[in-house]
C-alpha atoms as a PDB file:
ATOM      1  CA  UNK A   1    -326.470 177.594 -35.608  1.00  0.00           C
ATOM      2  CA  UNK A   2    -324.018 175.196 -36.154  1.00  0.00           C
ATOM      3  CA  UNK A   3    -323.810 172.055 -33.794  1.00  0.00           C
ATOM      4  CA  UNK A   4    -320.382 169.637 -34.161  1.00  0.00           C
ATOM      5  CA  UNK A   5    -319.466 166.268 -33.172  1.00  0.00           C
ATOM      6  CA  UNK A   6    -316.114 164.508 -32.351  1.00  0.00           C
ATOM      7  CA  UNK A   7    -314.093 167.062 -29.928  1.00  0.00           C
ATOM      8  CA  UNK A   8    -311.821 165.271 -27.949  1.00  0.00           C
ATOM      9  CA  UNK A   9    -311.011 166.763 -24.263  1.00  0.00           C
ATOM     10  CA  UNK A  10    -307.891 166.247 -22.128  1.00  0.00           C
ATOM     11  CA  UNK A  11    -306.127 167.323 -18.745  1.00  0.00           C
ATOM     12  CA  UNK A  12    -303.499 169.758 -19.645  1.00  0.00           C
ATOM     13  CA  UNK A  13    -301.469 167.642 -17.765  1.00  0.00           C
ATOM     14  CA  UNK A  14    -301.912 164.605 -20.839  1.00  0.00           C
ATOM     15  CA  UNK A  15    -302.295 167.350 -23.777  1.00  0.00           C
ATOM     16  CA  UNK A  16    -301.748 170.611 -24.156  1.00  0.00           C
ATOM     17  CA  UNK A  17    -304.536 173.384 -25.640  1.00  0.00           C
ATOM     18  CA  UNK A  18    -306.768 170.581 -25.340  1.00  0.00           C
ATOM     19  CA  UNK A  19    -309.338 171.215 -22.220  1.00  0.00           C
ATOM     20  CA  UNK A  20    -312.503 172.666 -22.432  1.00  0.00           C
ATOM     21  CA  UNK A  21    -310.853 176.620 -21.997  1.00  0.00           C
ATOM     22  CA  UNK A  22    -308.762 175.463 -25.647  1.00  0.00           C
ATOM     23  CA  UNK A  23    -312.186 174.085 -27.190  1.00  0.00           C
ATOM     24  CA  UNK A  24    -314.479 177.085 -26.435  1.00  0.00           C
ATOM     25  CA  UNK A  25    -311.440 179.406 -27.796  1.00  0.00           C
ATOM     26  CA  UNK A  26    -311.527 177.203 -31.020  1.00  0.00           C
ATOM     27  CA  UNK A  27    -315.411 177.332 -31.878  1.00  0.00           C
ATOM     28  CA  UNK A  28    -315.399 180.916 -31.329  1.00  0.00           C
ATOM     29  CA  UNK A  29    -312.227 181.035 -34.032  1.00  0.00           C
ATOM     30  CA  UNK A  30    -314.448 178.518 -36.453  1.00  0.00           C
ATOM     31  CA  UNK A  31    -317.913 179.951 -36.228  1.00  0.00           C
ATOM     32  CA  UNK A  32    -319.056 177.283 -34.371  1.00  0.00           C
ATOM     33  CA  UNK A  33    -321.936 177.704 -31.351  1.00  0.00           C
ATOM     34  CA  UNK A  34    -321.469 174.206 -29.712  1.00  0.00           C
ATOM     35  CA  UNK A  35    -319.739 170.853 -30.063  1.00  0.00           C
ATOM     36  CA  UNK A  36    -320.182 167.274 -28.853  1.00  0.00           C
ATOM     37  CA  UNK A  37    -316.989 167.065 -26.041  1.00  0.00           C
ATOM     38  CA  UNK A  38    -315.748 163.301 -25.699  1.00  0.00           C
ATOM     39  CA  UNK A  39    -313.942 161.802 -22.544  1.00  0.00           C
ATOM     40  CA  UNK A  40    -310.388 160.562 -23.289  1.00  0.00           C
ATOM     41  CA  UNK A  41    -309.987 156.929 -23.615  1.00  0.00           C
ATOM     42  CA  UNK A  42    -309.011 155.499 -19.980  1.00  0.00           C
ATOM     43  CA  UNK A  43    -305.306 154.020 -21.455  1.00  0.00           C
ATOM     44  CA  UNK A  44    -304.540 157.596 -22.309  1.00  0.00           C
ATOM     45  CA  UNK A  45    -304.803 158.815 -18.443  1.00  0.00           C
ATOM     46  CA  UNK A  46    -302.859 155.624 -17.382  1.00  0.00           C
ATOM     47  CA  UNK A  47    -300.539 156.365 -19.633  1.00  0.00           C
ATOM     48  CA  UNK A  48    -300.141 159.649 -17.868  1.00  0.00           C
ATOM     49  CA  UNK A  49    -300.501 158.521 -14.594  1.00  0.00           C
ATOM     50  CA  UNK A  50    -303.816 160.571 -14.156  1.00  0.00           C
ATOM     51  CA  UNK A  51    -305.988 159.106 -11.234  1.00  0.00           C
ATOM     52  CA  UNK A  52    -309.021 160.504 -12.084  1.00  0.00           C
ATOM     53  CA  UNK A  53    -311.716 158.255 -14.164  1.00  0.00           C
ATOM     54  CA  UNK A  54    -311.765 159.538 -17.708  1.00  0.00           C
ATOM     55  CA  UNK A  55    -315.621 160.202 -17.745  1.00  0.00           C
ATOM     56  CA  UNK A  56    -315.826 161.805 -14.027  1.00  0.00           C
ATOM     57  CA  UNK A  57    -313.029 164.220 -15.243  1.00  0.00           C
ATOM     58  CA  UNK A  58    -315.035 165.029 -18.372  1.00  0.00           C
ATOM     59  CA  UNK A  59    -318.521 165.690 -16.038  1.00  0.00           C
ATOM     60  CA  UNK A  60    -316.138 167.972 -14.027  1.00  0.00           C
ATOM     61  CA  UNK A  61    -314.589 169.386 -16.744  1.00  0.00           C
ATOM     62  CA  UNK A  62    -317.912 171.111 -18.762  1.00  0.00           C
ATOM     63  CA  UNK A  63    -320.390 170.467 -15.860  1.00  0.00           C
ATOM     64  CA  UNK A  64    -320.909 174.574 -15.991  1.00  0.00           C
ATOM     65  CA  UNK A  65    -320.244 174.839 -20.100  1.00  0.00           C
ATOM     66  CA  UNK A  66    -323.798 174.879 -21.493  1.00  0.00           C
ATOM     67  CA  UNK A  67    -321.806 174.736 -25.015  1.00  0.00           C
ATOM     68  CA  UNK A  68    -320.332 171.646 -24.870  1.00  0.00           C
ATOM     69  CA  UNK A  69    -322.886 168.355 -24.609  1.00  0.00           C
ATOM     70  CA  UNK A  70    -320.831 164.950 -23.252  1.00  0.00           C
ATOM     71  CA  UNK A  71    -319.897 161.759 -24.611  1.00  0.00           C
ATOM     72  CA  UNK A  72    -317.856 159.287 -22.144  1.00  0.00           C
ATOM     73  CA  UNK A  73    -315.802 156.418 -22.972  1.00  0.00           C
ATOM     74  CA  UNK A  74    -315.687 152.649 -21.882  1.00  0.00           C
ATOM     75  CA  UNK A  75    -312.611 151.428 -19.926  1.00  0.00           C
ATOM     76  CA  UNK A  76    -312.702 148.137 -21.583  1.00  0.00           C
ATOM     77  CA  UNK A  77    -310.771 146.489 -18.166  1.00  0.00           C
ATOM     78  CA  UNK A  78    -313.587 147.712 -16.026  1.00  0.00           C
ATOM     79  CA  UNK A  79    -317.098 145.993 -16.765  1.00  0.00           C
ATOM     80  CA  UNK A  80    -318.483 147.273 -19.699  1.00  0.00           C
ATOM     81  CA  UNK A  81    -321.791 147.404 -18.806  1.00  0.00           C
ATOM     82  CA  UNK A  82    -320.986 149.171 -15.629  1.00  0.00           C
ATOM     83  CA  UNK A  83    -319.127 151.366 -17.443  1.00  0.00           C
ATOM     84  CA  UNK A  84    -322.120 152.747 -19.362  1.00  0.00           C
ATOM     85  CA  UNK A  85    -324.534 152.721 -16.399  1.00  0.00           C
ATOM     86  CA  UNK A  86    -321.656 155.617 -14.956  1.00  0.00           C
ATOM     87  CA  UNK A  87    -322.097 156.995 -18.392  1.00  0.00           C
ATOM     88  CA  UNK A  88    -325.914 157.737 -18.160  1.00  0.00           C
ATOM     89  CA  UNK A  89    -325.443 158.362 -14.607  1.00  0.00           C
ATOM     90  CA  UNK A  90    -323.679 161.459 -15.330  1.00  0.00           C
ATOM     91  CA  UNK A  91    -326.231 162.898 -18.075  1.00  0.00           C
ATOM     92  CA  UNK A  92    -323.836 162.505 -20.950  1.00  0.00           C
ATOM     93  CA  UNK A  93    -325.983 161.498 -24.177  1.00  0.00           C
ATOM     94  CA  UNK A  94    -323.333 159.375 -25.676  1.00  0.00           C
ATOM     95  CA  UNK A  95    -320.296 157.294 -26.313  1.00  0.00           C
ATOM     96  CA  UNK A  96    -316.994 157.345 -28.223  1.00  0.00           C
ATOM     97  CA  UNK A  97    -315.923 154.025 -29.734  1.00  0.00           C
ATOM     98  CA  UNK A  98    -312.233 153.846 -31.193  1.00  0.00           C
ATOM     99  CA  UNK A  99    -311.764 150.364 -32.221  1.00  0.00           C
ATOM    100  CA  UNK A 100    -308.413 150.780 -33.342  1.00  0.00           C
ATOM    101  CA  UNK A 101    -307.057 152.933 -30.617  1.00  0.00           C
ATOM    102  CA  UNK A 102    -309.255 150.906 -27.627  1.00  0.00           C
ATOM    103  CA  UNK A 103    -308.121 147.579 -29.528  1.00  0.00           C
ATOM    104  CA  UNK A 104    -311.623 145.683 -29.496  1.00  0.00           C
ATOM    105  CA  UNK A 105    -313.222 143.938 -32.458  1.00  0.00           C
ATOM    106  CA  UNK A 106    -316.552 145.339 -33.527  1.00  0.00           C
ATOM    107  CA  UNK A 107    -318.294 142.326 -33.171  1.00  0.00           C
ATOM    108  CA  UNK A 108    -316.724 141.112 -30.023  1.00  0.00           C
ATOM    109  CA  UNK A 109    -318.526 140.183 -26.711  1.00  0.00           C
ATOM    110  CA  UNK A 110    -317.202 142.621 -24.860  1.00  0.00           C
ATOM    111  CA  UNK A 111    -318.562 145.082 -27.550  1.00  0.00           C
ATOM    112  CA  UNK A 112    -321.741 143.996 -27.656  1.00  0.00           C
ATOM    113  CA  UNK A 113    -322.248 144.031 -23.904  1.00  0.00           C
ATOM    114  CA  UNK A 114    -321.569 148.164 -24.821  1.00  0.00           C
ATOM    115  CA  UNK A 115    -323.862 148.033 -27.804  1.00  0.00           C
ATOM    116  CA  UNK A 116    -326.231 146.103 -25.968  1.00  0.00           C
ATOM    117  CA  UNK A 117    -326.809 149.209 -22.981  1.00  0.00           C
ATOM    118  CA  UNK A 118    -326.644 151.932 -24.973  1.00  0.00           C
ATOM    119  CA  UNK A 119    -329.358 150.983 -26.895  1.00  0.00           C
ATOM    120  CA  UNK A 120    -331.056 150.490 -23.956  1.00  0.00           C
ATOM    121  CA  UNK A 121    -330.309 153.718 -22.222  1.00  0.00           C
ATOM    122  CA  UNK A 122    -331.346 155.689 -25.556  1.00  0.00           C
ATOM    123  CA  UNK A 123    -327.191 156.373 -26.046  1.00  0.00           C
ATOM    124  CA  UNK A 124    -325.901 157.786 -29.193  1.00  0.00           C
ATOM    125  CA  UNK A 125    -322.722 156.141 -30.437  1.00  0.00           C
ATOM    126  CA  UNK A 126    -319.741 157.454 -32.546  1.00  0.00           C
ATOM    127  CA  UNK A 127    -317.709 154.967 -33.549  1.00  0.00           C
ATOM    128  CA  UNK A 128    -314.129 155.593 -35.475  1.00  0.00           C
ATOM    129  CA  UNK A 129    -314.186 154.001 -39.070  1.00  0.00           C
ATOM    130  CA  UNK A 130    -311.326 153.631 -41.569  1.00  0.00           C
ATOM    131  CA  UNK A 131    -307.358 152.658 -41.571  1.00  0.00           C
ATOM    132  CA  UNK A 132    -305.970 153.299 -37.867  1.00  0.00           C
ATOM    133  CA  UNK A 133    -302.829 151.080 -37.812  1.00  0.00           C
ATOM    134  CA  UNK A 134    -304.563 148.128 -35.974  1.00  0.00           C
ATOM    135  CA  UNK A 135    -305.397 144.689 -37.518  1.00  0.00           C
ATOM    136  CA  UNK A 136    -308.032 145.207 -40.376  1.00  0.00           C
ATOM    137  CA  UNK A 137    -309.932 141.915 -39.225  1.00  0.00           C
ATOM    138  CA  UNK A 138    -311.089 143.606 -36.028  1.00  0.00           C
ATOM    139  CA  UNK A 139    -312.447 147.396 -37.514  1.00  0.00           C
ATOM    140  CA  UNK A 140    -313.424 145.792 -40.933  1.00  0.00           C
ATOM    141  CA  UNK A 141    -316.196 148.195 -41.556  1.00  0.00           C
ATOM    142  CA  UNK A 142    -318.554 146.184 -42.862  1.00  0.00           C
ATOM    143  CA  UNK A 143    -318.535 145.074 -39.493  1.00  0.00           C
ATOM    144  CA  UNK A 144    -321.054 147.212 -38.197  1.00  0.00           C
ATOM    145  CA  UNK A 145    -323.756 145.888 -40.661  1.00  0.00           C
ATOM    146  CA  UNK A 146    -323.504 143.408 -37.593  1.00  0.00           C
ATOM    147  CA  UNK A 147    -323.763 146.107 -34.582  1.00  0.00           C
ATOM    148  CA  UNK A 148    -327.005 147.390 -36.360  1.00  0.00           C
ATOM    149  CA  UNK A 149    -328.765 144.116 -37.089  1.00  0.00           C
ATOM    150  CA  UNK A 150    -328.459 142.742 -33.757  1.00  0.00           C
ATOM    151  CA  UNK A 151    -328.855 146.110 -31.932  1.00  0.00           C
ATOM    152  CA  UNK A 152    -331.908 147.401 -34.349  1.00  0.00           C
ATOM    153  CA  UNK A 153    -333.105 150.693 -32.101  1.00  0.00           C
ATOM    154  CA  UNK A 154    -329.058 151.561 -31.487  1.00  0.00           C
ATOM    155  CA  UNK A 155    -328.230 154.933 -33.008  1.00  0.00           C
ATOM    156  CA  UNK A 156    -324.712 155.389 -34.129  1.00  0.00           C
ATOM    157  CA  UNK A 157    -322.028 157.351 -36.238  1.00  0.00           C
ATOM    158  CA  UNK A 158    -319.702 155.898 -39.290  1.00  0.00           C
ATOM    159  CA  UNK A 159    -317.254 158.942 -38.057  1.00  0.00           C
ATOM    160  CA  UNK A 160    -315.364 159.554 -41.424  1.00  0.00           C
ATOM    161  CA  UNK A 161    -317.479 157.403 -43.368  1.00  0.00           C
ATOM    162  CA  UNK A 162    -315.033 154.956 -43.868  1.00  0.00           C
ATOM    163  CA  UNK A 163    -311.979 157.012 -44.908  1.00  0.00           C
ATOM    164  CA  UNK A 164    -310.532 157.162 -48.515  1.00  0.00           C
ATOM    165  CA  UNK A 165    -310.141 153.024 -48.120  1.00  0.00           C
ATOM    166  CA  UNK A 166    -313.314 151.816 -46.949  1.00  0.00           C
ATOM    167  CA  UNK A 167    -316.162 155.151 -47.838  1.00  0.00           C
ATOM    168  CA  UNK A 168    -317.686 152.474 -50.271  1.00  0.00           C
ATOM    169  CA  UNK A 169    -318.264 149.778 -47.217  1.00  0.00           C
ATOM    170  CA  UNK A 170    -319.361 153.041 -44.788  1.00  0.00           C
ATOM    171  CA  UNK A 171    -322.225 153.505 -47.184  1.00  0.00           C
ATOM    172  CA  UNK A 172    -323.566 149.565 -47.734  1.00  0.00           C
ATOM    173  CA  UNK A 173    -323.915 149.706 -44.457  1.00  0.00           C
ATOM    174  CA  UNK A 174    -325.507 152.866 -44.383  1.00  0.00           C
ATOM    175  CA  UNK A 175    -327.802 152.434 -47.289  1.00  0.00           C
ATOM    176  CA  UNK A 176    -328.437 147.946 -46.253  1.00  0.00           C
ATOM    177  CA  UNK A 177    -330.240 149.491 -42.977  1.00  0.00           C
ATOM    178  CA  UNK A 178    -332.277 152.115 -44.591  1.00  0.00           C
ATOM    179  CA  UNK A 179    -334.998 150.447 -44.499  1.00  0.00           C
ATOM    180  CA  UNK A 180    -338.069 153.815 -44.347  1.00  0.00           C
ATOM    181  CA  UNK A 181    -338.147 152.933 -40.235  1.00  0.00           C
ATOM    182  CA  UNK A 182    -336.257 154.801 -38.027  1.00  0.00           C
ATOM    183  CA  UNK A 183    -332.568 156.337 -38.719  1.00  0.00           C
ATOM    184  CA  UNK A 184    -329.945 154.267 -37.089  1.00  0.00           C
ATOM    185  CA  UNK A 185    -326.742 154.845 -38.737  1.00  0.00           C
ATOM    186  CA  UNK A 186    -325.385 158.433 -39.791  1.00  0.00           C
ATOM    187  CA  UNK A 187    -322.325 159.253 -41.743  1.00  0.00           C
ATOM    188  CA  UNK A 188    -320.067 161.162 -39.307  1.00  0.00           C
ATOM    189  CA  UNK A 189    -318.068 163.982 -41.731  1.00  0.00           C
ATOM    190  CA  UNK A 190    -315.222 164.717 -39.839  1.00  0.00           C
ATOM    191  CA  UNK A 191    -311.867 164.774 -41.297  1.00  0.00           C
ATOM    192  CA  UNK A 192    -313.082 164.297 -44.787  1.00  0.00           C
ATOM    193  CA  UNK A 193    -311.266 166.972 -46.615  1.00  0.00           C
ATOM    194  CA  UNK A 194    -309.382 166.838 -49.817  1.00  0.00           C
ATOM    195  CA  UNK A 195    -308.023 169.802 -49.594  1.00  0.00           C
ATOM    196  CA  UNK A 196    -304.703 168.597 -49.252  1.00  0.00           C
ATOM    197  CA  UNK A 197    -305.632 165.192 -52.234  1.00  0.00           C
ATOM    198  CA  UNK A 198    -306.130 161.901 -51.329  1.00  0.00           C
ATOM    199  CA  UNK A 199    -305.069 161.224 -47.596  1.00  0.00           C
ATOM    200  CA  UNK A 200    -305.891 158.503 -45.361  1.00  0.00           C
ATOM    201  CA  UNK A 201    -309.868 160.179 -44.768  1.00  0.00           C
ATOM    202  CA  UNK A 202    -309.921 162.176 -47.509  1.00  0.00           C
ATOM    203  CA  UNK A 203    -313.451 162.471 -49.778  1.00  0.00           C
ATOM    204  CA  UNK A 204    -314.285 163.987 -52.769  1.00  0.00           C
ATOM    205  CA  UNK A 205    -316.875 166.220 -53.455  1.00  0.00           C
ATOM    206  CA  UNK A 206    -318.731 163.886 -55.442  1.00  0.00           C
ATOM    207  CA  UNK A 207    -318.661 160.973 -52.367  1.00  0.00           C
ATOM    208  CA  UNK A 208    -320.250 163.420 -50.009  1.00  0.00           C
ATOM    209  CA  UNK A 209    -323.175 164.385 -52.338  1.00  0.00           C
ATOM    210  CA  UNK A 210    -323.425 160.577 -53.294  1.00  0.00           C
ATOM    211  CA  UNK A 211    -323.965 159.929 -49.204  1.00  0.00           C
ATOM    212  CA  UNK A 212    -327.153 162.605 -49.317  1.00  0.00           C
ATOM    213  CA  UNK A 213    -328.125 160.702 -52.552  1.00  0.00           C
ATOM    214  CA  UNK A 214    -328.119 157.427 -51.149  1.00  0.00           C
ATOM    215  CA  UNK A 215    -328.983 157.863 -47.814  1.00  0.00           C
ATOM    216  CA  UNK A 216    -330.776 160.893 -47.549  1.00  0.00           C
ATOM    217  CA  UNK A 217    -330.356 164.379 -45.906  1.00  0.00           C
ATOM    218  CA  UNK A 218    -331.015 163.436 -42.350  1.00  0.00           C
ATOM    219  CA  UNK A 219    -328.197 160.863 -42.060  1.00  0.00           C
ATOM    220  CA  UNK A 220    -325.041 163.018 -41.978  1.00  0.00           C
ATOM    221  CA  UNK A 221    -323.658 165.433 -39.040  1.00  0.00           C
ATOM    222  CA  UNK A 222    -320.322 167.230 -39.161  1.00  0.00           C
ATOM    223  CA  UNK A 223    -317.424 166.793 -36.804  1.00  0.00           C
ATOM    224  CA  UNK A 224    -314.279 168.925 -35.719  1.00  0.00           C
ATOM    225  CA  UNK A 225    -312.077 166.307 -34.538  1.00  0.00           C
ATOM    226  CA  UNK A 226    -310.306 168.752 -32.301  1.00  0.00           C
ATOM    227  CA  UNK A 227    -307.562 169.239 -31.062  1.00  0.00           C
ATOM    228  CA  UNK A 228    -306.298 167.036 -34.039  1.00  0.00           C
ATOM    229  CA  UNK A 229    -307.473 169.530 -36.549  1.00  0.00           C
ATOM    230  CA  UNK A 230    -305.904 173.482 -37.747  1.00  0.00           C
ATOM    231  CA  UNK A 231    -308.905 176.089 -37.239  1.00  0.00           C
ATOM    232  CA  UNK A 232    -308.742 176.977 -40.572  1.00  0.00           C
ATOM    233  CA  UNK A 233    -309.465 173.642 -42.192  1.00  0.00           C
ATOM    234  CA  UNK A 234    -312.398 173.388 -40.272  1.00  0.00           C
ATOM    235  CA  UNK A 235    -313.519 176.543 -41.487  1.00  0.00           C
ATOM    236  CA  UNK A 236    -312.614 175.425 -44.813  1.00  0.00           C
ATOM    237  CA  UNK A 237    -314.521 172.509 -43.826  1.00  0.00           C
ATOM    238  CA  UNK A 238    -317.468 174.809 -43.585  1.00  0.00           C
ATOM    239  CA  UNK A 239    -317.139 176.863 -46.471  1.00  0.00           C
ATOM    240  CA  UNK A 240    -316.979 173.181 -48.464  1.00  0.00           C
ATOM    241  CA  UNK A 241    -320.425 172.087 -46.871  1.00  0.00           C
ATOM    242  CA  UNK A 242    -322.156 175.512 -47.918  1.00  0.00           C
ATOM    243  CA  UNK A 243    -320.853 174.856 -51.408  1.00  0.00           C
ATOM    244  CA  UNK A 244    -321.885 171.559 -51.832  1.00  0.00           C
ATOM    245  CA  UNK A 245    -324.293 170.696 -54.759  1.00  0.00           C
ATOM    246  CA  UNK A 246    -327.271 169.932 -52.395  1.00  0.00           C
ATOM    247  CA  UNK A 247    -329.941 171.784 -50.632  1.00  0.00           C
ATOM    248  CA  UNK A 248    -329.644 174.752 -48.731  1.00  0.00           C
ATOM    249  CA  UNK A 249    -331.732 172.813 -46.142  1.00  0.00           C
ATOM    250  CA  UNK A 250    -329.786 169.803 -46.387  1.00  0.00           C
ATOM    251  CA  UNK A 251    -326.540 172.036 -45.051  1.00  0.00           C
ATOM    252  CA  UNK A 252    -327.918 173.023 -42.313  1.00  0.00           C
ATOM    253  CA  UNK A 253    -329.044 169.448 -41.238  1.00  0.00           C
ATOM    254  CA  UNK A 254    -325.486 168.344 -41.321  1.00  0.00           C
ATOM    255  CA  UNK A 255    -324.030 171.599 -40.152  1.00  0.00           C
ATOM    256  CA  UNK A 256    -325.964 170.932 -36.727  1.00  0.00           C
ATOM    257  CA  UNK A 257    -330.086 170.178 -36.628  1.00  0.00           C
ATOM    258  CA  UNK A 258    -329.704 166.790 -37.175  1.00  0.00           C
ATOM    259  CA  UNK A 259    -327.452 166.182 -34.519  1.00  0.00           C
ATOM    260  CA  UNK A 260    -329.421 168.258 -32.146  1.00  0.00           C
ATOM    261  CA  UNK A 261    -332.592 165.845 -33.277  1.00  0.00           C
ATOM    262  CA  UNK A 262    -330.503 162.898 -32.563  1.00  0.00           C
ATOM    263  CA  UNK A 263    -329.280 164.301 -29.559  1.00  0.00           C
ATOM    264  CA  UNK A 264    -332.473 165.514 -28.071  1.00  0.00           C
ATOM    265  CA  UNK A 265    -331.286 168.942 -27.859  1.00  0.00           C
ATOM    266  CA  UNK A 266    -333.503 172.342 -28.045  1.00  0.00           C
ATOM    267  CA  UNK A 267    -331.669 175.122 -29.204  1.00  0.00           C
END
């Protein structure tokens, strides 16, 4: 069974093809059984004059989807703390963190109020890592050494491990809190292809099978990105996973179990 991270949802009135009906058409297109479904950031509904809160719309939105397993977001003008208390309140498992696109620094207050809940309410975290047209002193991805050394039982995702600018900071991180205790930081391999050479989150072949070499094969779950992502990359995606020089088992880890075991999930 295969079990992604990192689809983003929307209203049809804010994107188009992009609700839950568009998602479920697009795993059955990719092979794909379920996916992690993230609430749009709250600017984005502003934006678009949407009323609704992001993560209420999202509950709403795959409430009766058993594929689909929800991940809000924090409206950074609201309380942050309250913001994740709704979060939990609503049975989601996790959180979406965009630096960039939210505009916080990793290490800032206001972040670690976030950081400081989730680890509390057993919430998983998927952060965005690598170049996202925002100042590089705030999303400097060595950065989140930080978030794991002050938030030590906090479980979290280097979504696209860095990118083709900062992979080799994604995995120092990674590999500084290995420490033989209890997995806390997992390389998120979504939009890593080179199919197309060396683009902003691009990785080669060799980089993934250095992550399972360095880190292990229980540290790395796939991701979709949808809507932002053609269906046939993502089976390409896939295909590039299966043929990977590393165990059979190992595949299948990334390709879904481990995020299920993460997740607290029972097939």
């Amino acid at each position: 069974m295969i079990f992604a991270n990192h689809a983003h949802l929307y209203p049809r009135e804010i994107r188009d093809n992009a609700d839950s009906a568009a998602l479920e058409e697009f795993l059955d297109e990719t092979g794909i059984d379920r996916a992690v479904a993230f609430a749009p950031f709250a600017h984005r509904l502003k934006e678009g004059n949407f009323a609704q809160h992001q993560n209420e719309w999202l509950y709403r939105e795959i409430k009766d989807k058993p594929r689909f397993t929800g991940f809000g977001t924090v409206d950074f003008e609201n309380d942050p703390a309250d913001e994740v208390k709704r979060i939990v309140s609503l049975g989601f498992k996790g959180i979406k963190m965009h630096p960039q696109a939210q505009e916080f620094r990793i290490d800032s207050p206001e972040a670690f109020k976030v950081y400081e809940a989730a680890q509390k309410y057993g919430l998983f975290i998927s952060f965005h890592t690598g170049v996202h047209w925002h100042r590089l002193r705030d999303n400097r991805v060595l950065l989140f050494d930080e978030v794991a050394w002050n938030f030590p039982d906090l479980k979290f995702s280097l979504e696209h491990i860095g990118g083709w600018h900062f992979f080799n900071e994604a995995l120092a991180v990674m590999v500084n809190n290995g420490r033989g205790e209890t997995d806390t930081v997992f390389a998120g391999w979504t939009t890593i292809r080179d199919k197309y050479g060396p683009g902003n989150w691009s990785l080669t072949d060799e980089q993934l099978e250095t992550v399972i070499l360095q880190t292990g094969e229980d540290r790395s779950i796939f991701g979709i990105d949808f809507p932002f992502c053609k269906k046939e990359d993502i089976i390409w995606d896939i295909e590039r996973i299966r043929r990977l020089n590393i165990g059979e088992e190992c595949k299948e880890k990334i390709l879904g179990s481990t995020l299920m075991k993460i997740l607290d999930i029972k097939e």
